[in-house]
Protein backbone atom coordinates (compact mmCIF):
# COMPACT_ATOMS: atom_id res chain seq x y z
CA UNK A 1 -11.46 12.30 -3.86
CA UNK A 2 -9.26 9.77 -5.85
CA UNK A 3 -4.96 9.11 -5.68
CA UNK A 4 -3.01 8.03 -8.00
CA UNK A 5 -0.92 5.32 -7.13
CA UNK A 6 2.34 3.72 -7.89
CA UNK A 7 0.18 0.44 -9.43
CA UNK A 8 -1.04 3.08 -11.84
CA UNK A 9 2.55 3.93 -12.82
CA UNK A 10 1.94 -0.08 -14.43
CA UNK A 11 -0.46 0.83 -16.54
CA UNK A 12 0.42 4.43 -17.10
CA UNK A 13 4.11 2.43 -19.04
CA UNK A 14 1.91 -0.46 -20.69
CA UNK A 15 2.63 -3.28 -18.45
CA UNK A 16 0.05 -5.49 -16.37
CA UNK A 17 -2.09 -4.96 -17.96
CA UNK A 18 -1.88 -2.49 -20.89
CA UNK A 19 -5.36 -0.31 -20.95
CA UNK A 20 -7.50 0.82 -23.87
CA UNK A 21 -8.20 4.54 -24.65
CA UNK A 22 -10.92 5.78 -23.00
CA UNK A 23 -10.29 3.30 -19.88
CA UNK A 24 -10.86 5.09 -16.35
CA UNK A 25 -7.79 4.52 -14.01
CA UNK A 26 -7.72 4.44 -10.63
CA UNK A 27 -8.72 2.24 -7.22
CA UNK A 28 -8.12 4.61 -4.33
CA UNK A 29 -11.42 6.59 -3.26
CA UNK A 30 -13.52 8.16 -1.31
CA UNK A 31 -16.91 9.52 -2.03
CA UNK A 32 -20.01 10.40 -0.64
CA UNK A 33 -23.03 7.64 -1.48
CA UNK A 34 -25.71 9.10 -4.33
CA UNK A 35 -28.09 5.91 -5.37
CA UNK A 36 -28.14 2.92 -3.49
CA UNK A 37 -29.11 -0.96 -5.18
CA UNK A 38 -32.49 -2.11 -3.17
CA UNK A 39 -29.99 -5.01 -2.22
CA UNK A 40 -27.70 -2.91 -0.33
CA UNK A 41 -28.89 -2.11 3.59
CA UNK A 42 -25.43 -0.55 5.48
CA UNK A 43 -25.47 2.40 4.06
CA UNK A 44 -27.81 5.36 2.41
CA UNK A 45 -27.48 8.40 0.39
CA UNK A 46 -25.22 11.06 1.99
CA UNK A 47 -22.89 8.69 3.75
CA UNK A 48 -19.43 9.67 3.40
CA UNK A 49 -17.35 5.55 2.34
CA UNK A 50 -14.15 4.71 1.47
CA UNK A 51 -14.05 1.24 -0.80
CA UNK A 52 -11.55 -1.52 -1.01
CA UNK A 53 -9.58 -1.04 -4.38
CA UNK A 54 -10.85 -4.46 -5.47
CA UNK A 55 -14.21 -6.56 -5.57
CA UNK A 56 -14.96 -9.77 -4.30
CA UNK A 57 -18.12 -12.22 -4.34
CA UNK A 58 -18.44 -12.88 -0.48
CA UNK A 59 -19.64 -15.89 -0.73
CA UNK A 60 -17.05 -18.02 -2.13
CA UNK A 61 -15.07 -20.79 -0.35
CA UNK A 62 -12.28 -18.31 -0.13
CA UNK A 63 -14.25 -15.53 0.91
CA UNK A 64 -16.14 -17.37 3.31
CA UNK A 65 -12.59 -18.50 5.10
CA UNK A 66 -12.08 -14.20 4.63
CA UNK A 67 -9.67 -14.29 1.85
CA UNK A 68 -11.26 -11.85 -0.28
CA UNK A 69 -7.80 -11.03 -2.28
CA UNK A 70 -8.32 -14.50 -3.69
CA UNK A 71 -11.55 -14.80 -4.54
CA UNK A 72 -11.97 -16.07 -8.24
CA UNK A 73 -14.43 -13.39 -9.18
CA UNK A 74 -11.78 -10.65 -7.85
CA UNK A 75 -11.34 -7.60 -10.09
CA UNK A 76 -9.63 -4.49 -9.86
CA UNK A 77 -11.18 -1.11 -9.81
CA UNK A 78 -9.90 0.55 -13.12
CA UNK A 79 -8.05 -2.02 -13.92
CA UNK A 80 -9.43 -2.43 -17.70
CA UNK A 81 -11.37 -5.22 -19.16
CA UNK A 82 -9.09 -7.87 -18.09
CA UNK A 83 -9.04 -7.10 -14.70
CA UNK A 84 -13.33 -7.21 -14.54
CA UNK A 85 -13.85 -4.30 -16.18
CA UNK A 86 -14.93 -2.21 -13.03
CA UNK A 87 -14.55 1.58 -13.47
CA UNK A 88 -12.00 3.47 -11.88
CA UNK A 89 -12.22 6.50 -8.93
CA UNK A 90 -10.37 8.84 -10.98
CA UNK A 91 -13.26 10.00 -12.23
CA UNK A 92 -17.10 11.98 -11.13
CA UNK A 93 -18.82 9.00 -10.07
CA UNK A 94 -18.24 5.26 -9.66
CA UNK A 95 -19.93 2.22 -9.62
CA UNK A 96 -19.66 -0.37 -6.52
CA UNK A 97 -20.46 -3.46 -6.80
CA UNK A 98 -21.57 -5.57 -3.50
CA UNK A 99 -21.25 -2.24 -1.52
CA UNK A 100 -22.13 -3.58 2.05
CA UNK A 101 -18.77 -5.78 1.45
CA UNK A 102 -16.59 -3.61 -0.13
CA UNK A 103 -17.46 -0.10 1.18
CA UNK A 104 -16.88 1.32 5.23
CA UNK A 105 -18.50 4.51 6.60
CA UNK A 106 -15.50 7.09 7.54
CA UNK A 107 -16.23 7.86 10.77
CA UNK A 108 -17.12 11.72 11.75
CA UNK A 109 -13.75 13.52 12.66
CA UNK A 110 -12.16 11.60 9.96
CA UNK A 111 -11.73 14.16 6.35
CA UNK A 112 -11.75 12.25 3.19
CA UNK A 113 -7.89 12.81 3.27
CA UNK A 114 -7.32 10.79 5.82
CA UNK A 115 -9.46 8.30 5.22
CA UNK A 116 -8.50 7.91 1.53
CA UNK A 117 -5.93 5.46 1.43
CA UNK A 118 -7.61 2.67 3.99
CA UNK A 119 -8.70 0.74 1.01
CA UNK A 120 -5.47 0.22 -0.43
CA UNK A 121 -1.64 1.35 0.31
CA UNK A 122 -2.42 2.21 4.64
CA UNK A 123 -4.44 -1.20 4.43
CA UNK A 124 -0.95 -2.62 2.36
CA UNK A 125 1.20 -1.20 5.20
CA UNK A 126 -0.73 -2.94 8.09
CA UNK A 127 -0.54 -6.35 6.02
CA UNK A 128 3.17 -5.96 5.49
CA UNK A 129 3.98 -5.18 9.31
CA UNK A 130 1.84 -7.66 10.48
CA UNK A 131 2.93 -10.61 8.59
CA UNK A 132 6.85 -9.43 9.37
CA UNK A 133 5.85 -10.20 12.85
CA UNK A 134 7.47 -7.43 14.46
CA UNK A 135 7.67 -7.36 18.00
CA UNK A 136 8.36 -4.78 20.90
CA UNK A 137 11.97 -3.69 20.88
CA UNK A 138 12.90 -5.37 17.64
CA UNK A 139 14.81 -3.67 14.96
CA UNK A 140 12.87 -3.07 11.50
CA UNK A 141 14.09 -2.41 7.67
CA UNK A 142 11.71 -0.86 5.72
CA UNK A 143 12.82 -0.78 1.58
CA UNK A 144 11.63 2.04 -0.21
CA UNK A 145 10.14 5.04 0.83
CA UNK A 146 7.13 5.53 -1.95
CA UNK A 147 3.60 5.46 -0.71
CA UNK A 148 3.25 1.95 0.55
CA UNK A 149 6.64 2.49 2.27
CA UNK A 150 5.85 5.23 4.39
CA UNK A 151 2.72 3.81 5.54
CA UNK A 152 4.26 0.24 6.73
CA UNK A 153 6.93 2.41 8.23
CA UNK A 154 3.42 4.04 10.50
CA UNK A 155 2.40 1.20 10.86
CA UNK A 156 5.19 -0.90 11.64
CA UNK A 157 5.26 1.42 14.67
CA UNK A 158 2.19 0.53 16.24
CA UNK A 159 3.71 -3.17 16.87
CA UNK A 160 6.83 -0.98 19.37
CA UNK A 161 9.43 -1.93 17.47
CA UNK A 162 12.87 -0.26 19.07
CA UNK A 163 14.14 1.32 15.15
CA UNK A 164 12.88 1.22 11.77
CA UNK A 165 15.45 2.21 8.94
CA UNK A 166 14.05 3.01 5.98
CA UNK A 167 15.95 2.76 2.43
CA UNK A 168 15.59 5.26 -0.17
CA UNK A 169 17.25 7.25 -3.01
CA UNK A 170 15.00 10.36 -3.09
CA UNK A 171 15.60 13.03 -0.78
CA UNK A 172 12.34 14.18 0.25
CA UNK A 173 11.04 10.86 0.73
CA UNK A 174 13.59 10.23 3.88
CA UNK A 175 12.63 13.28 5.01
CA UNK A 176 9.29 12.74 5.23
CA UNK A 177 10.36 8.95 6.66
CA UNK A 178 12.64 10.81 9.16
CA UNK A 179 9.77 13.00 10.33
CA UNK A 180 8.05 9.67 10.90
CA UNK A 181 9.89 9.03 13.31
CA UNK A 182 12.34 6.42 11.28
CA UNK A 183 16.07 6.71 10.44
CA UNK A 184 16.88 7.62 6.70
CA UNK A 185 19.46 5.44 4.88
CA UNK A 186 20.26 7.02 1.59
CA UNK A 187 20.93 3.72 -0.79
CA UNK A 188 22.43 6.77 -3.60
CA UNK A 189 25.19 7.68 -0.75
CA UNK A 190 26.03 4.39 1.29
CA UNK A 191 25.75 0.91 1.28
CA UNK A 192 22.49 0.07 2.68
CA UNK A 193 23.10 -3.26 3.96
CA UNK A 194 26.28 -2.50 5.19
CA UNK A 195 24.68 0.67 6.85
CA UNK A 196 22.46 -1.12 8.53
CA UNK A 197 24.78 -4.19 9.40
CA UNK A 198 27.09 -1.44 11.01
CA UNK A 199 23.95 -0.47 13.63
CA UNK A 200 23.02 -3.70 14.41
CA UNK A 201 26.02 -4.93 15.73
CA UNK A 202 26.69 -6.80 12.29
CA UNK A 203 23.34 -9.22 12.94
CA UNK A 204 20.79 -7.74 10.79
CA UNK A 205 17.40 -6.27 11.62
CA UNK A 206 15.15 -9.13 12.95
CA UNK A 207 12.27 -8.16 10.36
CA UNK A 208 12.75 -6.57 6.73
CA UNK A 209 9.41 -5.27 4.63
CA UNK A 210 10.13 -4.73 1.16
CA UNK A 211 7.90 -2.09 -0.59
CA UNK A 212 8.78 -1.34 -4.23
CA UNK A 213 8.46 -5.02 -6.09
CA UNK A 214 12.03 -5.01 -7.83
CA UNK A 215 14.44 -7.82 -7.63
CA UNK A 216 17.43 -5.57 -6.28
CA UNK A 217 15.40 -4.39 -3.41
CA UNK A 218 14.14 -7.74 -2.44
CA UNK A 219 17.85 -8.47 -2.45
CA UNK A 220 18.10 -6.06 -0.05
CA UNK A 221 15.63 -7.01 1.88
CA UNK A 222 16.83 -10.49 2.30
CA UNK A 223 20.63 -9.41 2.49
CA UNK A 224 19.83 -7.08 5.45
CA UNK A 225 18.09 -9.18 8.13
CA UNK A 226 19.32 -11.47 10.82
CA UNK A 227 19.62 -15.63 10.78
CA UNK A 228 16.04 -16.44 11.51
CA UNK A 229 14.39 -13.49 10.99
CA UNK A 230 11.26 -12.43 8.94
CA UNK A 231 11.20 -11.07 5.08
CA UNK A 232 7.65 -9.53 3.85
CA UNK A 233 7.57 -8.27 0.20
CA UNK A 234 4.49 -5.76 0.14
CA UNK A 235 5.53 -4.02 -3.09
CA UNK A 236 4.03 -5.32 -6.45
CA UNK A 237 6.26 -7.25 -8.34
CA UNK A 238 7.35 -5.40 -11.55
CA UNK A 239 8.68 -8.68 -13.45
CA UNK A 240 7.44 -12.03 -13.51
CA UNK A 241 10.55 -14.11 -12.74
CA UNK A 242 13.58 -13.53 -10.97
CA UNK A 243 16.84 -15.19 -9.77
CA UNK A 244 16.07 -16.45 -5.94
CA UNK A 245 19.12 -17.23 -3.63
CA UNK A 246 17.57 -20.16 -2.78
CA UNK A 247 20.60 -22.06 -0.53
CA UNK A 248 21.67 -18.62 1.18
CA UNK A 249 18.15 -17.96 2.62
CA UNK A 250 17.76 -22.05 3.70
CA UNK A 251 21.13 -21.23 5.70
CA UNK A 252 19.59 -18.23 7.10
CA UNK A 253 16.06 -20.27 8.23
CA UNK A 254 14.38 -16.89 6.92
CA UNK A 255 10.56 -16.93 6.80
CA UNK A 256 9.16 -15.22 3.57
CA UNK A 257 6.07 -13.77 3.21
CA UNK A 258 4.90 -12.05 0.46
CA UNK A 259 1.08 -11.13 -1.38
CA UNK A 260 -1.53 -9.06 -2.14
CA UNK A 261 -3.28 -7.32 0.26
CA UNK A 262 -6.20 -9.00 2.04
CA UNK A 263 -7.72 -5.43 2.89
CA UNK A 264 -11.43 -5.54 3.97
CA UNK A 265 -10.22 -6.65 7.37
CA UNK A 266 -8.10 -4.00 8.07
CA UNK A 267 -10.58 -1.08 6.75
CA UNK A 268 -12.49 -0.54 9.70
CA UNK A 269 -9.74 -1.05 12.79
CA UNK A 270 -7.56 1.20 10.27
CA UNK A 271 -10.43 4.07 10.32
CA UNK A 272 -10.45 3.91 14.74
CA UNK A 273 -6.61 4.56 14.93
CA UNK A 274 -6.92 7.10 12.56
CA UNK A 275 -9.66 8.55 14.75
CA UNK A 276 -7.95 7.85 17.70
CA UNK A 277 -5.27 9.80 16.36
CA UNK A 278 -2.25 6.94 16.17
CA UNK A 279 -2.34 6.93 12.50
CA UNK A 280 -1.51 10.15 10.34
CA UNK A 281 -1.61 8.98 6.72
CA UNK A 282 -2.43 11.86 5.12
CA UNK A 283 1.20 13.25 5.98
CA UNK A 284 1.89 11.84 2.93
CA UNK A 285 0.00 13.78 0.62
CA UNK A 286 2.37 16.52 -1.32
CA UNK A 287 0.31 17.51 -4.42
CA UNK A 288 -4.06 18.37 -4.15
CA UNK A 289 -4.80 19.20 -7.84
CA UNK A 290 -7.78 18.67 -9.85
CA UNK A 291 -9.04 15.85 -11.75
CA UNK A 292 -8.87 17.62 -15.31
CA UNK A 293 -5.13 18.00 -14.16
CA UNK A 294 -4.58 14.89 -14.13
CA UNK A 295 -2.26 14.25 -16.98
CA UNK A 296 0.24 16.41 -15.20
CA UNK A 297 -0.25 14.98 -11.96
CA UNK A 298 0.87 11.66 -13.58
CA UNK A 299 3.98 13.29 -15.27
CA UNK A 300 5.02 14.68 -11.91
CA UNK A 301 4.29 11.86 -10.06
CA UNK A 302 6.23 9.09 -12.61
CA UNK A 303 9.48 11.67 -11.92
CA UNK A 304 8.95 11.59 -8.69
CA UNK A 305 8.33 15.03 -7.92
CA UNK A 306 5.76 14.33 -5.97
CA UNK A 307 5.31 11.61 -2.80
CA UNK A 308 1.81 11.11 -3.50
CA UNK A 309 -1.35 13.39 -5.43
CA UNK A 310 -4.83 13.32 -4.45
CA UNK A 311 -7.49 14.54 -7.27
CA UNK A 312 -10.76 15.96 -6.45
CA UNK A 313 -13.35 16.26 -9.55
C-alpha cells in the first residue's frame, strides 16, 4: 500500500524537483518483504515493514550522532534522479536500500493502514510537536489542516496540552480536526489570529506548529503565539526566500524551529502507540482506490477533494 502525499503535489506542478516521464512517484509505503540482500539480518521474507521515505548511509558522522535527515548520501524515495534516483512506492514492488536501517516490522494488530504513514507525515507530526515543546495545560495552534496537520494535531495531544486550534479553509478538513478532538478556526470566515487572540485572553497560544510551508501561514504562525513562546514550521517550504519579520520576533524572544523530519527515531515508538491504541492515523484516510487509478486520485487530491488517498497495486 502506497499514499500520495502533499510533497508529491511538488512534483505533480514541476517544482523541486521537476521529474522525467516514466519516473515512479511516491515515498509513503508499506509492503510485505519478497527477496532479502545476504547483508540484511532483521528481517525475512513475509514480514509485513513500513520504510522511512528517505535513505541514509548509517555510518556517517551525521548519522552516527542519529541525524539521518542530514546525511550527505540522503535521497528521496521517488524523488527522480536528482534526489538519488531511488524508486518510488507507488508502484508493485520497490527497492530498499540498507533495509535493517530504513525499514521497521509493523507489529501484529497493526493493518498496513495504520501503519502506513509512520515513515513520513505521523513521523512529521511527532517532530513538529516535540520540538514546539508543548507542555501539559498549554494552549496549541496548529496551521493547516492537510495531512501533516492533522497528525501533529494527534500528536500534539499526547504532550496534554489544555487546547489545540487548528486553522483551515476547507470544510471537511476541520471537521475531521474537530473530531480530533481540536477546535476548528475557519481562516475563509474569521480572522484567525484575532480568533485565537480573542480565546486566549489576547496573549497568544504558548506554542504554534505550522504545517503547509507558505509564507502567509508562517505569518500566522508567528503572529498568533505569545511573547516567549515556541514557533515550529513542519510544512515544506514551497518558495525559496521570503520576507522574515526579523525585529518583531527579537521583541517577542520567540524560539523558531523548523526542518525536515529526522524520522527513523520516531518509527518504532510511533508503531507501540498505535498498538496501544493512543494514535489513530488512519482516521485520515478518505479515498482507497487502486494504483492504475492513480491519475485521478492525483486530480482529486490537488482540488482537495480528498484529505488523503491510499493506493493498493
Amino acid at each position: 500500500m502506497s499514499a500520495i502525499c502533499g510533497t508529491d503535489l511538488h512534483s505533480y506542478h514541476g517544482f523541486a524537483p521537476p521529474l522525467v516521464p516514466g519516473t515512479t512517484m511516491g515515498h509513503e509505503f508499506v509492503g510485505v518483504v519478497e527477496e532479502t540482500g545476504r547483508e540484511v539480518k532483521r528481517f525475512k521474507p513475509g514480514d509485513r515493514v513500513v520504510a522511512c521515505h528517505y535513505s541514509f548511509c548509517g555510518h556517517c558522522a551525521l548519522c552516527r550522532k542519529g541525524w539521518y535527515v542530514q546525511c550527505p548520501e540522503c535521497h528521496v524515495f521517488g524523488g527522480g534522479e536528482l534526489l538519488g534516483g531511488l524508486g518510488g512506492g507507488q508502484s508493485e514492488f520497490v527497492v530498499v536500500p540498507n533495509a535493517d536501517l530504513l525499514l521497521e516490522a509493523i507489529p501484529p494488530g497493526v493493518s498496513d493502514e495504520q501503519a502506513l504513514f509512520v515513515g513520513d507525515i505521523l513521523a512529521t507530526g511527532m517532530f513538529g510537536a516535540e520540538r514546539a515543546d508543548v507542555k501539559p495545560g498549554d494552549t496549541v495552534a496548529v496551521i493547516g489542516a492537510g495531512p501533516v496537520g492533522l497528525m501533529t494535531t494527534m500528536c500534539a495531544q499526547l504532550y496534554g496540552p489544555s487546547r489545540v486550534f487548528v486553522v483551515d479553509m476547507v470544510p471537511s478538513r476541520l471537521e475531521l480536526a474537530r473530531q480530533l478532538g481540536a477546535i476548528p478556526i475557519d481562516a475563509s470566515r474569521v480572522h484567525a489570529v484575532n480568533a485565537i487572540l480573542e480565546q486566549t485572553d489576547d496573549v497568544g497560544v504558548d506554542s504554534s506548529i505550522e504545517c503547509v510551508g507558505q509564507v502567509t501561514t508562517l505569518e500566522t504562525a508567528l503572529s498568533c503565539v505569545r511573547g516567549g513562546g515556541t514557533v515550529s514550521m513542519n510544512g515544506m517550504p514551497t518558495v525559496t526566500t521570503g520576507d522574515f519579520h526579523y525585529l518583531r520576533v527579537w521583541l517577542k524572544t520567540l524560539t523558531i524551529r523548523l526542518g525536515w523530519c529526522n524520522v527513523p527515531p520516531y518509527m518504532k515508538p510511533l508503531l507501540d502507540l498505535i498498538a496501544a491504541g493512543r494514535l489513530h492515523p488512519e482516521k485520515i484516510i478518505s479515498d482507497r482506490m487502486k494504483l492504475d487509478e492513480a491519475t485521478e486520485a492525483y486530480r482529486k487530491f490537488d482540488a482537495r477533494e480528498a484529505t488523503k488517498i491510499v493506493l493498493t497495486p
